[in-house]
C-alpha atoms as a PDB file:
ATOM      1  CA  UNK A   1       0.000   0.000   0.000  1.00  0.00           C
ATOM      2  CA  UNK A   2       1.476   3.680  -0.842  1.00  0.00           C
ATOM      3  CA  UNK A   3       0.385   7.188  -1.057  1.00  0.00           C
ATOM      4  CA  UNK A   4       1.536   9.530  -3.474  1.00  0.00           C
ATOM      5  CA  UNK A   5       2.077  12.993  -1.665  1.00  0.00           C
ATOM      6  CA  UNK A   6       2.985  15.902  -4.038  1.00  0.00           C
ATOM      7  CA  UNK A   7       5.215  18.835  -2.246  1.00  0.00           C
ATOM      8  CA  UNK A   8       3.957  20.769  -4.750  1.00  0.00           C
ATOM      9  CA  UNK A   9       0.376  20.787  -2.651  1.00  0.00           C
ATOM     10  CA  UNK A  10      -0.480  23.531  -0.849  1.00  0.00           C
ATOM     11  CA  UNK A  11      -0.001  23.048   2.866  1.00  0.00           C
ATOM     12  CA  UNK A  12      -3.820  22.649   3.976  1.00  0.00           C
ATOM     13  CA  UNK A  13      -4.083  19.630   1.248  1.00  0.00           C
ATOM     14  CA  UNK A  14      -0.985  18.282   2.829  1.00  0.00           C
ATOM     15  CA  UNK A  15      -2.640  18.089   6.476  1.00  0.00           C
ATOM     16  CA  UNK A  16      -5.420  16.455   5.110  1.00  0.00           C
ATOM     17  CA  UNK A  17      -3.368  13.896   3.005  1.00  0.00           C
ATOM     18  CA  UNK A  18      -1.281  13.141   6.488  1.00  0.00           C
ATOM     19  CA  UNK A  19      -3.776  13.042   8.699  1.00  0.00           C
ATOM     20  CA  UNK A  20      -6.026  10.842   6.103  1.00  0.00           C
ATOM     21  CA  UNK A  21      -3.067   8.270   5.470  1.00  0.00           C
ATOM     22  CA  UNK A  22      -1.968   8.350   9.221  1.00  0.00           C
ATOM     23  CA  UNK A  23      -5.908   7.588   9.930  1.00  0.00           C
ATOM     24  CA  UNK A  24      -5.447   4.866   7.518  1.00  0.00           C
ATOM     25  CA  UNK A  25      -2.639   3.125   8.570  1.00  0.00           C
ATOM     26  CA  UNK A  26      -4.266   2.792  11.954  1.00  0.00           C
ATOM     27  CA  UNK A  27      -7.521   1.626  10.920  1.00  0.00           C
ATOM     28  CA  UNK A  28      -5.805  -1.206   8.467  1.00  0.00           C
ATOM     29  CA  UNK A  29      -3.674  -2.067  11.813  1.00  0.00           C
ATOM     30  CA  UNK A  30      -6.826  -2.235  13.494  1.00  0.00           C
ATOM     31  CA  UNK A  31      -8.998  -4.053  11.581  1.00  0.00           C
ATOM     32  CA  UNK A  32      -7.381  -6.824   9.161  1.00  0.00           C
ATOM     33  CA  UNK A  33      -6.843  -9.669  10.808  1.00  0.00           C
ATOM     34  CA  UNK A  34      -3.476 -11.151  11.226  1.00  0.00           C
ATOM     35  CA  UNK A  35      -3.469 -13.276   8.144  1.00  0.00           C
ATOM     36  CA  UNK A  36      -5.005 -10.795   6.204  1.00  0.00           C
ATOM     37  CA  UNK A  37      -1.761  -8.334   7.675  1.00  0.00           C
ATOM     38  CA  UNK A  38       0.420  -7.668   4.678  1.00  0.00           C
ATOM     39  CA  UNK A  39       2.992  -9.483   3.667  1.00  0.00           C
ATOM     40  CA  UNK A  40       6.671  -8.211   4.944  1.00  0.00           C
ATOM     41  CA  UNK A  41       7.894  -6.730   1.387  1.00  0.00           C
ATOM     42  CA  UNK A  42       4.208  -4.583   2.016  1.00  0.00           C
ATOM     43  CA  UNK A  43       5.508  -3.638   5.256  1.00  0.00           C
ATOM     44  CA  UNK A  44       8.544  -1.975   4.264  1.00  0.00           C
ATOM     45  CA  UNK A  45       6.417  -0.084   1.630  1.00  0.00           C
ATOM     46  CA  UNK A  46       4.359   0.706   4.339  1.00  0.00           C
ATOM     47  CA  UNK A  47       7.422   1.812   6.202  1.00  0.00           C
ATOM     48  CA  UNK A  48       8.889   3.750   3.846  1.00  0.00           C
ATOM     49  CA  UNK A  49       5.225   5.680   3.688  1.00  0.00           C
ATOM     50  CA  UNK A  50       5.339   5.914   7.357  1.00  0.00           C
ATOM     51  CA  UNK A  51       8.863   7.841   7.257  1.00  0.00           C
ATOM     52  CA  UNK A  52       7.794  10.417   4.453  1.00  0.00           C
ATOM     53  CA  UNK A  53       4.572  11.106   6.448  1.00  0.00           C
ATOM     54  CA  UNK A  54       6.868  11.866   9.420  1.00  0.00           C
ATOM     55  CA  UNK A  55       8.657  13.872   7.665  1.00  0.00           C
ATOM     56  CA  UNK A  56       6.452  15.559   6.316  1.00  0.00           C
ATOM     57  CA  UNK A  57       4.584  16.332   9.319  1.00  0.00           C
ATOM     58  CA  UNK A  58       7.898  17.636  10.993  1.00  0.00           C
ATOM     59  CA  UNK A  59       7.642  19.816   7.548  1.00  0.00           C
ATOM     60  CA  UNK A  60       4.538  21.219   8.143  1.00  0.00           C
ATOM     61  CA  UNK A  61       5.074  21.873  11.878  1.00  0.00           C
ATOM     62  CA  UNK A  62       7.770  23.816  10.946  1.00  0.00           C
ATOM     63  CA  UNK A  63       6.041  25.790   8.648  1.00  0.00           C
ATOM     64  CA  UNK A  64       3.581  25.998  11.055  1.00  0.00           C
ATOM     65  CA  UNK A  65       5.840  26.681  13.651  1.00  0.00           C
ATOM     66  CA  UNK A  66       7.281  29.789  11.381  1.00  0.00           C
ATOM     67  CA  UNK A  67       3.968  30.653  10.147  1.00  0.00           C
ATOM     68  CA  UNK A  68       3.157  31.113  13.868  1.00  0.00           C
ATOM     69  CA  UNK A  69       6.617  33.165  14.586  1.00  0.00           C
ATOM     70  CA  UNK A  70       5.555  35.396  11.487  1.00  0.00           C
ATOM     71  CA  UNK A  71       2.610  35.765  12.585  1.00  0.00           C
ATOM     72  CA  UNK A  72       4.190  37.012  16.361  1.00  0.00           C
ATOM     73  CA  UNK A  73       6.527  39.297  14.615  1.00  0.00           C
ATOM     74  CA  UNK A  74       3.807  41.259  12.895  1.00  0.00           C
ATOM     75  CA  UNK A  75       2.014  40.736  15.888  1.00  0.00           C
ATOM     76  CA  UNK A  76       4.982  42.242  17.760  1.00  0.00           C
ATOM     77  CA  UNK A  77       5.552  44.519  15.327  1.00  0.00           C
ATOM     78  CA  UNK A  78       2.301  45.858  15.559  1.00  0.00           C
ATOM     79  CA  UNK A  79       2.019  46.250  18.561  1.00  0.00           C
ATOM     80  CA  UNK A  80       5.273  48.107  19.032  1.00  0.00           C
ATOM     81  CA  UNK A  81       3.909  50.272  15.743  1.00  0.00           C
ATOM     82  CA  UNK A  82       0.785  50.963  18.533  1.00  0.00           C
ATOM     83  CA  UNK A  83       2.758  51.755  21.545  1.00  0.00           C
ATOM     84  CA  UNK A  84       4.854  53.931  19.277  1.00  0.00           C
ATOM     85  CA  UNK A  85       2.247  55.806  18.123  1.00  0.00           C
ATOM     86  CA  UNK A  86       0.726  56.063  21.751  1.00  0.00           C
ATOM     87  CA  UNK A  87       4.113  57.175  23.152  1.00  0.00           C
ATOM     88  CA  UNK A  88       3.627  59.962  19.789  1.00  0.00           C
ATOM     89  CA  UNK A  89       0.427  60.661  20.888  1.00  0.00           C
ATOM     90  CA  UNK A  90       1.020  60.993  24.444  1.00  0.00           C
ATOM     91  CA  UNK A  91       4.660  62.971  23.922  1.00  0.00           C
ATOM     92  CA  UNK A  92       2.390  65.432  21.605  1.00  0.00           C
ATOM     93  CA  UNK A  93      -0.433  65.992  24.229  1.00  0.00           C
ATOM     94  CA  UNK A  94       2.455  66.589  26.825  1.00  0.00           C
ATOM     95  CA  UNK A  95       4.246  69.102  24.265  1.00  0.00           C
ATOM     96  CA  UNK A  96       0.571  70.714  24.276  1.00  0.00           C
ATOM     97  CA  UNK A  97      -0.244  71.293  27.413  1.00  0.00           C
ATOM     98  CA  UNK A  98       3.313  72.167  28.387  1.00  0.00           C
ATOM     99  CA  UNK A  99       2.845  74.979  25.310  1.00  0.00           C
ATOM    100  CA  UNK A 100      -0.695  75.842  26.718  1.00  0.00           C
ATOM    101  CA  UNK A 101       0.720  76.184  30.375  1.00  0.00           C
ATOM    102  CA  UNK A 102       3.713  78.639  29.225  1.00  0.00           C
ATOM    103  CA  UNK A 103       1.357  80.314  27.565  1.00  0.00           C
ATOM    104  CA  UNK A 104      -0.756  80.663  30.384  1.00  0.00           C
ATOM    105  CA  UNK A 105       2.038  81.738  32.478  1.00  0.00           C
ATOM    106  CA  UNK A 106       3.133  84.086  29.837  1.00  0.00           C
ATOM    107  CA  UNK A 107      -0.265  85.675  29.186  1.00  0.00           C
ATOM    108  CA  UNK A 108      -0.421  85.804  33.629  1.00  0.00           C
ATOM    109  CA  UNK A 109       3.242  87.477  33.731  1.00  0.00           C
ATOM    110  CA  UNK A 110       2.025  90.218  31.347  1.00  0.00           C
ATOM    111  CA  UNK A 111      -1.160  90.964  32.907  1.00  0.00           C
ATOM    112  CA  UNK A 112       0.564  91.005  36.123  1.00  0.00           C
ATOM    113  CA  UNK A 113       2.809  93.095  34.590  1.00  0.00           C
ATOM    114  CA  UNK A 114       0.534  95.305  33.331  1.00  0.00           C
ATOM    115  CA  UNK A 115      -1.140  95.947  36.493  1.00  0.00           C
ATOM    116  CA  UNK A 116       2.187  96.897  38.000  1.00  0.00           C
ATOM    117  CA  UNK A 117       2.265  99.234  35.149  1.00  0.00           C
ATOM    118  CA  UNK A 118      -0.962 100.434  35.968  1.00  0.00           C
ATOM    119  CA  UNK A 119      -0.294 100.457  39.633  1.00  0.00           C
ATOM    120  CA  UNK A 120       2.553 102.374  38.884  1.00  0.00           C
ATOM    121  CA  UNK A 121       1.520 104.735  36.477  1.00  0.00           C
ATOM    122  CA  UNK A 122      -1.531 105.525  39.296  1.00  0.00           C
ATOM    123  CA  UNK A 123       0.864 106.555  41.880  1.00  0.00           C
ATOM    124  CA  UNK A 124       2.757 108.427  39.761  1.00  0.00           C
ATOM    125  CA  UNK A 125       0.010 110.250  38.011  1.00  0.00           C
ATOM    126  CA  UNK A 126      -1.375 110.599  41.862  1.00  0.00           C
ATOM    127  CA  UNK A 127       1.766 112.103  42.607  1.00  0.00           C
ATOM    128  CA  UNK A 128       2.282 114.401  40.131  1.00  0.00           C
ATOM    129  CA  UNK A 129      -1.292 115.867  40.922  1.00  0.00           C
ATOM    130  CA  UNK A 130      -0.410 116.246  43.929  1.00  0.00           C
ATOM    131  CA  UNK A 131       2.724 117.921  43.386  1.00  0.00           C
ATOM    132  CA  UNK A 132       0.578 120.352  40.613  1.00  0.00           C
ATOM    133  CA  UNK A 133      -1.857 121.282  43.389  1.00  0.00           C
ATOM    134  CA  UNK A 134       0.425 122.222  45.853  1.00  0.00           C
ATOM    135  CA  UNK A 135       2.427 124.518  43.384  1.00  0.00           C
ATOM    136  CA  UNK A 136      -1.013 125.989  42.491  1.00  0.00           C
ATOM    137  CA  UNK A 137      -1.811 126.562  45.399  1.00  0.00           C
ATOM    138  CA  UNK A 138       1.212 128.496  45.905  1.00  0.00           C
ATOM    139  CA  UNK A 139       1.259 130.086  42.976  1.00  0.00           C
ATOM    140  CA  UNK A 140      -2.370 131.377  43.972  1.00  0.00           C
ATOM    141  CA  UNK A 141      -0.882 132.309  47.707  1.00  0.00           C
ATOM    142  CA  UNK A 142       1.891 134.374  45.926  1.00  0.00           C
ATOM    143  CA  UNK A 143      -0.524 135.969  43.801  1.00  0.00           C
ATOM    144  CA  UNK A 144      -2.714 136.885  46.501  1.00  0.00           C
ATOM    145  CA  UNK A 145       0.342 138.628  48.426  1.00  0.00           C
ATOM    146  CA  UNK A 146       1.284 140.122  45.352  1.00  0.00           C
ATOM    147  CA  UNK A 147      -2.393 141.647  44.459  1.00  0.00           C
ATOM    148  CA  UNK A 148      -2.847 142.493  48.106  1.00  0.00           C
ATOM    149  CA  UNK A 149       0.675 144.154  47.999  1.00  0.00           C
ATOM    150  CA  UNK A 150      -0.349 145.972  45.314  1.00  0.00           C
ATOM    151  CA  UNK A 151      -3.842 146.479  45.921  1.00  0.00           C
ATOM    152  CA  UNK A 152      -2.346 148.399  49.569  1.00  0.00           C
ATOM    153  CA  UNK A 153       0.614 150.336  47.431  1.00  0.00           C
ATOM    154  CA  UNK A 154      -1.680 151.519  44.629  1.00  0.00           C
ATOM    155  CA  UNK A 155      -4.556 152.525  47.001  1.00  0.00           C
ATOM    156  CA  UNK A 156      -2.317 154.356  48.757  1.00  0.00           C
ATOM    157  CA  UNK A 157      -1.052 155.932  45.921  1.00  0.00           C
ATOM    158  CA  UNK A 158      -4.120 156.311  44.188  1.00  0.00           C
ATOM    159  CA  UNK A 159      -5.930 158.382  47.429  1.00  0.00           C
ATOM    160  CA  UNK A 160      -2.492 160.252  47.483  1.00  0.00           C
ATOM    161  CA  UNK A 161      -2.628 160.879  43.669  1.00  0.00           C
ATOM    162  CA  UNK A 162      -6.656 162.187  44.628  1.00  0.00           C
ATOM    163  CA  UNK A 163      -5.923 164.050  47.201  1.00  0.00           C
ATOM    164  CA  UNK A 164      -3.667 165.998  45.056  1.00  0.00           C
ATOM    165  CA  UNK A 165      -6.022 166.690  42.440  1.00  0.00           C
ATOM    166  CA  UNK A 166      -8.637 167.848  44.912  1.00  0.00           C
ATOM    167  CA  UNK A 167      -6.366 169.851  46.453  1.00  0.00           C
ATOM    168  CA  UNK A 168      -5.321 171.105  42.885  1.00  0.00           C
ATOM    169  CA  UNK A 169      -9.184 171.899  42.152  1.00  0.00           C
ATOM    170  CA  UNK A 170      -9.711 173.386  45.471  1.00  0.00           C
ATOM    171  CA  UNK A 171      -6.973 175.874  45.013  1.00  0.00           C
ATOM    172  CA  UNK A 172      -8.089 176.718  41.120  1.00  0.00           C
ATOM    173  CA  UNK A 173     -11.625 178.098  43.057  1.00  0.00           C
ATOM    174  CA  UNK A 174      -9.981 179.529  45.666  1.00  0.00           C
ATOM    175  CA  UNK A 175      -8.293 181.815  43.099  1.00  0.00           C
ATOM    176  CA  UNK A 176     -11.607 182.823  42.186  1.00  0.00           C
ATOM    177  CA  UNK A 177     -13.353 183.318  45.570  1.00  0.00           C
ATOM    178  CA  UNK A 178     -13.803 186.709  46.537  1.00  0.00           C
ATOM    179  CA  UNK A 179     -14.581 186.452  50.392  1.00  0.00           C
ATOM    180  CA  UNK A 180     -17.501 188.791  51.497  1.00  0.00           C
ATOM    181  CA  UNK A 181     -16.966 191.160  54.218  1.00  0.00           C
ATOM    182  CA  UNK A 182     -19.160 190.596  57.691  1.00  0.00           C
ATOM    183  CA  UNK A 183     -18.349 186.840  57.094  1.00  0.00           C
ATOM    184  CA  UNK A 184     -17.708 184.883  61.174  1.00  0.00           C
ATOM    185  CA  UNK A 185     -14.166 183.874  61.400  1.00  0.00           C
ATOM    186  CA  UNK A 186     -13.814 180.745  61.143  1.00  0.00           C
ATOM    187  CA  UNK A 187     -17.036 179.912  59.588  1.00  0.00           C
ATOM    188  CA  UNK A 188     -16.971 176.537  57.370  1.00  0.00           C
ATOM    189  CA  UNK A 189     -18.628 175.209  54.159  1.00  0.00           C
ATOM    190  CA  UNK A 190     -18.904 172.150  51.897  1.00  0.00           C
ATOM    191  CA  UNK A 191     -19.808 172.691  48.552  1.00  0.00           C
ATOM    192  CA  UNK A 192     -20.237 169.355  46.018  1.00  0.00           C
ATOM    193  CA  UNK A 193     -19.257 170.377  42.376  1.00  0.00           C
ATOM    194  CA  UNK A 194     -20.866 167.926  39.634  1.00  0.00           C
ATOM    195  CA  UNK A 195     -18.580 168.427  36.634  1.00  0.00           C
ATOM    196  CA  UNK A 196     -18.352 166.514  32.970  1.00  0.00           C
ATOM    197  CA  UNK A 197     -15.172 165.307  31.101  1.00  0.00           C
ATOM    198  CA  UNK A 198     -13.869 168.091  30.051  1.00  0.00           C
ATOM    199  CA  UNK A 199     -14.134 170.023  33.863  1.00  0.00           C
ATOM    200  CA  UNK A 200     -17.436 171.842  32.841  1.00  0.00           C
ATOM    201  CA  UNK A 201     -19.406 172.945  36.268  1.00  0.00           C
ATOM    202  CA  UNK A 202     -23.160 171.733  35.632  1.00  0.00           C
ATOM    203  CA  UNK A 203     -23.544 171.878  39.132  1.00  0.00           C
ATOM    204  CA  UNK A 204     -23.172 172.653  42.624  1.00  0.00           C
ATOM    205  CA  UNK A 205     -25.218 172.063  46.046  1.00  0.00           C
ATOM    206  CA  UNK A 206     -23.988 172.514  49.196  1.00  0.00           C
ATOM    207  CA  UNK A 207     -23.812 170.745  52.448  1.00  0.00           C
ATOM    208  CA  UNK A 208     -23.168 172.027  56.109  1.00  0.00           C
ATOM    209  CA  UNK A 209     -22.648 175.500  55.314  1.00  0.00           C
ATOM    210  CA  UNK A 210     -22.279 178.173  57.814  1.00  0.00           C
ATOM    211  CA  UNK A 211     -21.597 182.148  57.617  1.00  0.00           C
ATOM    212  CA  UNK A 212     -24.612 183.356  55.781  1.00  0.00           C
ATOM    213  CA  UNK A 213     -26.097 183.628  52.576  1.00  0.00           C
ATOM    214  CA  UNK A 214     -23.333 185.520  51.512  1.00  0.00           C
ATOM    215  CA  UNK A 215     -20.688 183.674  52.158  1.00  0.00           C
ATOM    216  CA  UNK A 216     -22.338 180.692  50.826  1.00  0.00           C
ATOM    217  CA  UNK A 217     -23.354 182.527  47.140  1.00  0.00           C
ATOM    218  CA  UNK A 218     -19.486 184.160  47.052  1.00  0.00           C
ATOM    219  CA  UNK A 219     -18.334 180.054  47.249  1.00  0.00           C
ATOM    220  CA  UNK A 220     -20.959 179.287  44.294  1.00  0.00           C
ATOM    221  CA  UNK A 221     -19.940 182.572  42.408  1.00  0.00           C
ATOM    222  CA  UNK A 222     -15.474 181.155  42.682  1.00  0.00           C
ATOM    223  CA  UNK A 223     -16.807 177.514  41.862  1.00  0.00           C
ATOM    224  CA  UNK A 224     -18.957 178.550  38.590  1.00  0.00           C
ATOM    225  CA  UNK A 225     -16.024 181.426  37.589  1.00  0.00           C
ATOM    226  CA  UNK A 226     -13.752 178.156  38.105  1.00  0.00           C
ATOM    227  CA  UNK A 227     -15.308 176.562  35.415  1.00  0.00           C
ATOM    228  CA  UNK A 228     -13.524 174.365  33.291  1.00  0.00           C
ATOM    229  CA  UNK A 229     -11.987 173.028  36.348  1.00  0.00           C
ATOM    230  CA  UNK A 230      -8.154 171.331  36.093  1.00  0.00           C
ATOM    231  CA  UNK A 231      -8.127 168.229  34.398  1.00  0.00           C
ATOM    232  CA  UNK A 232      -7.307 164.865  36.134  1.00  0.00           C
ATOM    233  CA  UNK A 233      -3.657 163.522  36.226  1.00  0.00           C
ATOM    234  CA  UNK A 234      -4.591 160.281  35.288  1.00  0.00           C
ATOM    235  CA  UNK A 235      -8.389 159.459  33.947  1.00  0.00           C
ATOM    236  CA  UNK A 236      -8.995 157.113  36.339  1.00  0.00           C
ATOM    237  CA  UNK A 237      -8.729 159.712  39.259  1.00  0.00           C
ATOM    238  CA  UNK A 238     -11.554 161.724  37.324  1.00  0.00           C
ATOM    239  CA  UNK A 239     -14.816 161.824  39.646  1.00  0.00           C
ATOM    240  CA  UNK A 240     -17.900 163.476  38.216  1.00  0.00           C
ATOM    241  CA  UNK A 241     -18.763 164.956  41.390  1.00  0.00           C
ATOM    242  CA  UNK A 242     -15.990 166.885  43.767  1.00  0.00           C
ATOM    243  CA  UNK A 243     -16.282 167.369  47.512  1.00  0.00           C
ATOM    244  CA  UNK A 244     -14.922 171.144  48.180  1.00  0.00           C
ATOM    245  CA  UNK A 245     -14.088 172.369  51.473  1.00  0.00           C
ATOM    246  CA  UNK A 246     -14.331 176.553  52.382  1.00  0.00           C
ATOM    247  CA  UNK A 247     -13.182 177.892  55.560  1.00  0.00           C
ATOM    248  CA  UNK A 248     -13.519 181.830  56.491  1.00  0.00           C
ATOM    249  CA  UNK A 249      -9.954 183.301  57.633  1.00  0.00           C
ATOM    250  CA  UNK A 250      -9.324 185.342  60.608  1.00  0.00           C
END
């Protein structure tokens, strides 16, 4: 009894022609009685059979054995391909959030420094108010002293300035007052000349007046003859009504 076994199968019709002919082999052992056994040049055929099956069995469990390591190097390589790409993955969300925190601390540093700048620029601007109002206010001090420094020193020298152009007016009438006779010693008047610009009498009324009627029309007579009276010194000194003072000598 033989079996023809082609290498040229592919491996899955090998298994099945081993496995079939190893089946057989055991059966016909099994079954056939002793005399019906084959005869000894059969069992050297049968031998012979037996030894290729072996070998090729031992053939296909290598293959099967390197089919199998294959198949655990791509498995292996796989999964290293995997974990590569997870170590990737995770490296790249590390890289992310390390990037998003210095950003975050970046962005915090410059709003903190900002508000120093802020903070700063406050307490300087605070300062420097400060600094503007207190010159101001002694600016306004000094100009106070000044203007009341002046104010005292021109209104002194403006009632001395009047003074003397009353006095000048007073002696321009007095030029022109012819003194009645009969007239008390001593006797006193106040006459109050209304004049225009120019020094044109337009009028004249009288105050405490003593001495008679006389005395009082001879003061109205010198104050009309007076007539345009002096001019001012300055314009501002002009008043458009003079107060006039007449005393009777001795």
């Amino acid at each position: 009894m033989s079996f023809a076994i082609r290498p040229t199968q592919a491996p899955l019709t090998w298994s099945i022609a081993l496995h079939a002919a190893i089946a057989g082999l055991l059966l016909v052992g099994l079954v056939l009685p002793e005399d019906d056994l084959p005869q000894p040049g059969l069992q050297i055929e049968a031998v012979i059979v037996n030894q290729a099956v072996l070998q090729a069995a031992a053939s296909l469990r290598r293959e099967d054995e390197q089919r199998q390591e294959k198949k655990a190097a791509l498995q292996r390589e796989e999964q290293e391909r995997l974990a590569q790409l997870e170590n990737e993955k995770q490296a790249e969300e590390q890289r992310q959030l390390e990037a998003e925190e210095a950003e975050r601390q970046q962005a915090q540093a410059a709003k903190l420094k900002t508000e120093q700048q802020a903070r700063a620029k406050a307490a300087a601007d605070q300062k420097r108010k400060a600094e503007e109002a207190r010159l101001k206010a002694e600016r306004e001090s000094d100009l106070r002293a000044r203007l009341a420094e002046e104010e005292e020193r021109t209104g002194a020298a403006f009632k001395g300035l009047k003074a003397q152009y009353i006095a000048i007016i007073q002696a321009h009438v007095e030029r022109r007052w012819f003194k009645p006779p009969g007239t008390p010693a001593g006797a006193t008047c106040m006459a109050f000349v209304t004049q225009i610009p120019g020094g044109e009498v337009v009028g004249v009324r009288f105050g405490s007046c003593g001495g008679g009627e006389a005395f009082r029309q001879s003061i109205e007579n010198a104050i009309r003859n007076a007539s345009p009276l002096p001019p001012p010194p300055q314009p501002a000194l002009f008043d458009r009504e003079v107060t006039l003072a007449f005393r009777q000598g001795d």
